[in-house]
N, C-alpha and C. Protein backbone atom coordinates (compact mmCIF):
# COMPACT_ATOMS: atom_id res chain seq x y z
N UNK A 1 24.74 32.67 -49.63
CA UNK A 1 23.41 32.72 -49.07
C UNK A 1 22.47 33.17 -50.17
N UNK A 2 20.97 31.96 -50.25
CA UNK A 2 20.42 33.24 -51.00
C UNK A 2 19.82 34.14 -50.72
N UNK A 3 19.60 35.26 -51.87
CA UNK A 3 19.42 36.41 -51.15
C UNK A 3 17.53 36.83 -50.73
N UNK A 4 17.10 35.63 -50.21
CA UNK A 4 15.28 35.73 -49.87
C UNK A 4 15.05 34.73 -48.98
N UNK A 5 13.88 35.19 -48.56
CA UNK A 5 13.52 34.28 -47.20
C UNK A 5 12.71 33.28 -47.52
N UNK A 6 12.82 31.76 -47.75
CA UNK A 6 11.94 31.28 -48.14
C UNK A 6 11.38 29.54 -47.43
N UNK A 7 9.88 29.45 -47.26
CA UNK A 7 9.47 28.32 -46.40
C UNK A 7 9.63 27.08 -47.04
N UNK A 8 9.41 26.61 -47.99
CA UNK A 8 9.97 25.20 -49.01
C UNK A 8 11.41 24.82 -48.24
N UNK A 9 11.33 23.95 -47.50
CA UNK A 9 12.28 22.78 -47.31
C UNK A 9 12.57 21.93 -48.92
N UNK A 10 13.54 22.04 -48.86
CA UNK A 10 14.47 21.09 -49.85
C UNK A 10 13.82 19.33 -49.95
N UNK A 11 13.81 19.12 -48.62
CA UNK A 11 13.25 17.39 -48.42
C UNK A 11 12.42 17.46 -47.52
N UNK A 12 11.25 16.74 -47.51
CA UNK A 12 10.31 16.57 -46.12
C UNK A 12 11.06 16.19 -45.15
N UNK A 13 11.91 15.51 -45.28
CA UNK A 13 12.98 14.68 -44.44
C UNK A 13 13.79 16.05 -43.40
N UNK A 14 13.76 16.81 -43.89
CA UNK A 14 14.38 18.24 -42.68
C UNK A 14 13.47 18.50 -41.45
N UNK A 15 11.92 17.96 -41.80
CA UNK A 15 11.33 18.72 -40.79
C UNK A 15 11.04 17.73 -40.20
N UNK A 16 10.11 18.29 -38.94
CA UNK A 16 9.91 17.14 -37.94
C UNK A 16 8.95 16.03 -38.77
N UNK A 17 8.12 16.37 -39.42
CA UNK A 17 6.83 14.97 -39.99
C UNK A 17 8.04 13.98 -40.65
N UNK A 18 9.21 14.18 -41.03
CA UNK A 18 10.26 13.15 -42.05
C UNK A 18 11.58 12.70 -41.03
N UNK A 19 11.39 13.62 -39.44
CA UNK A 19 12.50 12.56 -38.35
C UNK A 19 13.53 14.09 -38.88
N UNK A 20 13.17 15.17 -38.85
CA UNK A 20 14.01 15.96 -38.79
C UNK A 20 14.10 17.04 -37.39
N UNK A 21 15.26 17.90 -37.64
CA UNK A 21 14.68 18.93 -36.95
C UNK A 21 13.64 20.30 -36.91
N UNK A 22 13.15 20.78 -37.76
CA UNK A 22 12.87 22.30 -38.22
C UNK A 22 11.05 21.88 -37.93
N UNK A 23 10.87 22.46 -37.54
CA UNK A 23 9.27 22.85 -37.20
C UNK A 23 8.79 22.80 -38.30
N UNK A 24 7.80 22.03 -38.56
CA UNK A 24 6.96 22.60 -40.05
C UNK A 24 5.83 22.77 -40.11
N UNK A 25 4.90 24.10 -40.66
CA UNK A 25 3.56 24.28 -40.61
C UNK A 25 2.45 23.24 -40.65
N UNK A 26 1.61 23.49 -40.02
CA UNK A 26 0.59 22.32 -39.40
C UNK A 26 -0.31 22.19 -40.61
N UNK A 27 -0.27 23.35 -41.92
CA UNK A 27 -1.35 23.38 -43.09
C UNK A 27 -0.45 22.75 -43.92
N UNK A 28 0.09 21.95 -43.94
CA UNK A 28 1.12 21.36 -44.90
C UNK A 28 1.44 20.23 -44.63
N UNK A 29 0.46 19.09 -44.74
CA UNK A 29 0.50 17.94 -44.33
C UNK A 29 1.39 16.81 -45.30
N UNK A 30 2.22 17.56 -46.26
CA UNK A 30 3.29 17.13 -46.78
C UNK A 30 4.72 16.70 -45.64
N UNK A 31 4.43 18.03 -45.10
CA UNK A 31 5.46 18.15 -43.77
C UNK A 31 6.98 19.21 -44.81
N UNK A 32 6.44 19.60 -46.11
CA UNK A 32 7.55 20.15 -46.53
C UNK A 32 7.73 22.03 -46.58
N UNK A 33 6.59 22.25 -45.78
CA UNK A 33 6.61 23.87 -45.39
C UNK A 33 7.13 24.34 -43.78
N UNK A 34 8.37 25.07 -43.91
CA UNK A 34 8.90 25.37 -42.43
C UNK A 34 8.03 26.23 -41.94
N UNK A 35 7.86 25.76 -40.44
CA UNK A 35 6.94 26.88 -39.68
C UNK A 35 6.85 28.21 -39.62
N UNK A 36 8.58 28.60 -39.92
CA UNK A 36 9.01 30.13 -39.94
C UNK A 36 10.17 30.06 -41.27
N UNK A 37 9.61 31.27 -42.12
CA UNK A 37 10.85 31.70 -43.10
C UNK A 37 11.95 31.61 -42.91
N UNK A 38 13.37 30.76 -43.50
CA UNK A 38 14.40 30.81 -43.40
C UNK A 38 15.20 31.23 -44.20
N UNK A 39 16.71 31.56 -44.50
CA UNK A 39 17.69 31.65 -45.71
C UNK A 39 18.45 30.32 -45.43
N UNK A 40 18.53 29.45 -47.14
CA UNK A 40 19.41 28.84 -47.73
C UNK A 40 21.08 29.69 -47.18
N UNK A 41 21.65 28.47 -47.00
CA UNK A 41 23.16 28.68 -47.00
C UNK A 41 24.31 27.68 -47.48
N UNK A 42 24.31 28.11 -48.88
CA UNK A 42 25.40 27.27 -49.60
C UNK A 42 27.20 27.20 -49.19
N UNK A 43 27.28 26.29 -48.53
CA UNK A 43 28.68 26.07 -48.45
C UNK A 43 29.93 25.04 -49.25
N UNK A 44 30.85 25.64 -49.41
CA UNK A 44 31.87 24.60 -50.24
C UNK A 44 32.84 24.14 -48.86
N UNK A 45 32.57 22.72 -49.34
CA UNK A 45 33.89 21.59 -48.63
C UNK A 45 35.00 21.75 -48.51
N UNK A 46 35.80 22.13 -47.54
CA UNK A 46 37.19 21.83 -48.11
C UNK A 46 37.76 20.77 -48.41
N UNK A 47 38.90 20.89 -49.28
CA UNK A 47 39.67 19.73 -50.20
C UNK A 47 39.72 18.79 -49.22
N UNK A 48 40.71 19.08 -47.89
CA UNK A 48 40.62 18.22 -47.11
C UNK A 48 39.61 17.59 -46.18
N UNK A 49 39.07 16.81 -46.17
CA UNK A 49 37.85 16.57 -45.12
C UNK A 49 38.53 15.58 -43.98
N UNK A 50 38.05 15.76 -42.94
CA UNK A 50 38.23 14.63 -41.94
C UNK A 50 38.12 13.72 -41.72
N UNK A 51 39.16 12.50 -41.32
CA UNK A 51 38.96 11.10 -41.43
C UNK A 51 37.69 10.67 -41.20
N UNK A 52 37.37 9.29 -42.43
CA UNK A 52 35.78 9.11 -41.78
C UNK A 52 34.76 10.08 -42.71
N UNK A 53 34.86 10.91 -43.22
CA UNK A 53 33.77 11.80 -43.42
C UNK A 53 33.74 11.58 -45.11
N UNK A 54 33.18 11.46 -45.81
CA UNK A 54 32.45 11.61 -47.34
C UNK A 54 31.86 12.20 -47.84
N UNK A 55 31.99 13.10 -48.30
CA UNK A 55 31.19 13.82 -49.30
C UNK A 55 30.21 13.34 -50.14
N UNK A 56 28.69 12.87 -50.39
CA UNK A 56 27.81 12.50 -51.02
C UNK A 56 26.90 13.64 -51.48
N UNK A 57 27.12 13.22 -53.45
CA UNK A 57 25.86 14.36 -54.02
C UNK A 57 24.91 14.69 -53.42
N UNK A 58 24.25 15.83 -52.93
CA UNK A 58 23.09 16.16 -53.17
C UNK A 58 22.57 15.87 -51.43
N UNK A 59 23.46 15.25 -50.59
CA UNK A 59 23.03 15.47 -48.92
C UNK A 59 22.98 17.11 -48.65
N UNK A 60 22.87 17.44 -47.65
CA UNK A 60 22.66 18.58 -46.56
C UNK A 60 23.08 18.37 -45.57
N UNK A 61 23.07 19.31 -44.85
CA UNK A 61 23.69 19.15 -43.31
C UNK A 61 23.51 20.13 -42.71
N UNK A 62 24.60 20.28 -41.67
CA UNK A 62 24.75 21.74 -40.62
C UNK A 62 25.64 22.43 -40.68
N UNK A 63 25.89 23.50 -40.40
CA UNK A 63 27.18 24.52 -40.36
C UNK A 63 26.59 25.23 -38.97
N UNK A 64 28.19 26.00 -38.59
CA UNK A 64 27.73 26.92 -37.46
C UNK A 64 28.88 27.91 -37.87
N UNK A 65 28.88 29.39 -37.42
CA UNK A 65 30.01 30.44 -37.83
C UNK A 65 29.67 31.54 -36.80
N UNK A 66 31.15 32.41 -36.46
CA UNK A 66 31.07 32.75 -36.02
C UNK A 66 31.15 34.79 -36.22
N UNK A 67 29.89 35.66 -35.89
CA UNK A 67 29.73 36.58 -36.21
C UNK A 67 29.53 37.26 -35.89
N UNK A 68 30.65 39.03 -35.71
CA UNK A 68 30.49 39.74 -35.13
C UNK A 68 29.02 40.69 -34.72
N UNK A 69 28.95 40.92 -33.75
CA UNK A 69 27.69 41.58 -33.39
C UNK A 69 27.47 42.46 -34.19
N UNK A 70 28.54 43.36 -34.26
CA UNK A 70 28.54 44.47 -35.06
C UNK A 70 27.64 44.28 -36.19
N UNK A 71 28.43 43.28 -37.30
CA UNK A 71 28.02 42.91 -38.39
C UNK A 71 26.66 41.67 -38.51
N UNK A 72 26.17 41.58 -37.43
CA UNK A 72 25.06 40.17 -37.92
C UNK A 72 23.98 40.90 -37.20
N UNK A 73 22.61 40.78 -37.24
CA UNK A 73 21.31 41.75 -37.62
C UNK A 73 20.05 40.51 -37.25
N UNK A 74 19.00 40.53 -36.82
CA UNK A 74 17.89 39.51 -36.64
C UNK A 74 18.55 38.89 -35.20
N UNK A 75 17.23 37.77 -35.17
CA UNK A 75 17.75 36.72 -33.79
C UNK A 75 19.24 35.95 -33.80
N UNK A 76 19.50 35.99 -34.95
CA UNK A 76 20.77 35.24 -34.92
C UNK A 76 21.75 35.60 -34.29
N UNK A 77 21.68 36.60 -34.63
CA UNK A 77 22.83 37.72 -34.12
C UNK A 77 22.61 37.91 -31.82
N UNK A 78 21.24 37.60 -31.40
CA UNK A 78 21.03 36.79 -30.06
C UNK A 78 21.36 35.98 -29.67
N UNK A 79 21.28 34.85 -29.84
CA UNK A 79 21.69 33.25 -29.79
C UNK A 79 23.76 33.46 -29.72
């Protein structure tokens, strides 16, 4: 993860103005500023991937994990 909160989307293509999901500020008619501060979360592939699935440079995607109350802090830790 990195370690700051930051509004710059990676691609316009994440937010809603590019057919994405993520809200993006209405003063940013790029469509490449998220409505609300987020953290980056870098993940590695495993070796094995699932039939069907490819690994391509430089895409994005989704992850989901699962985290003890104890240990997770903000809304996330709600949801």
């Amino acid at each position: 993860m990195l370690p700051y909160q930051q509004q710059k989307l990676l691609s316009s293509a994440l937010g809603w103005l590019g057919g994405g999901e993520i809200p993006v500020s209405t003063e940013d008619r790029s469509g490449a500023t998220a409505a609300e501060s987020f953290f980056a979360l870098y993940v590695a592939l495993p070796a094995q991937l699932p039939a069907g699935m490819s690994p391509l440079h430089g895409m994005s995607g989704q992850c989901g994990w699962n985290c003890p109350a104890s240990r997770c802090t903000g809304r996330r830790a709600a949801a």
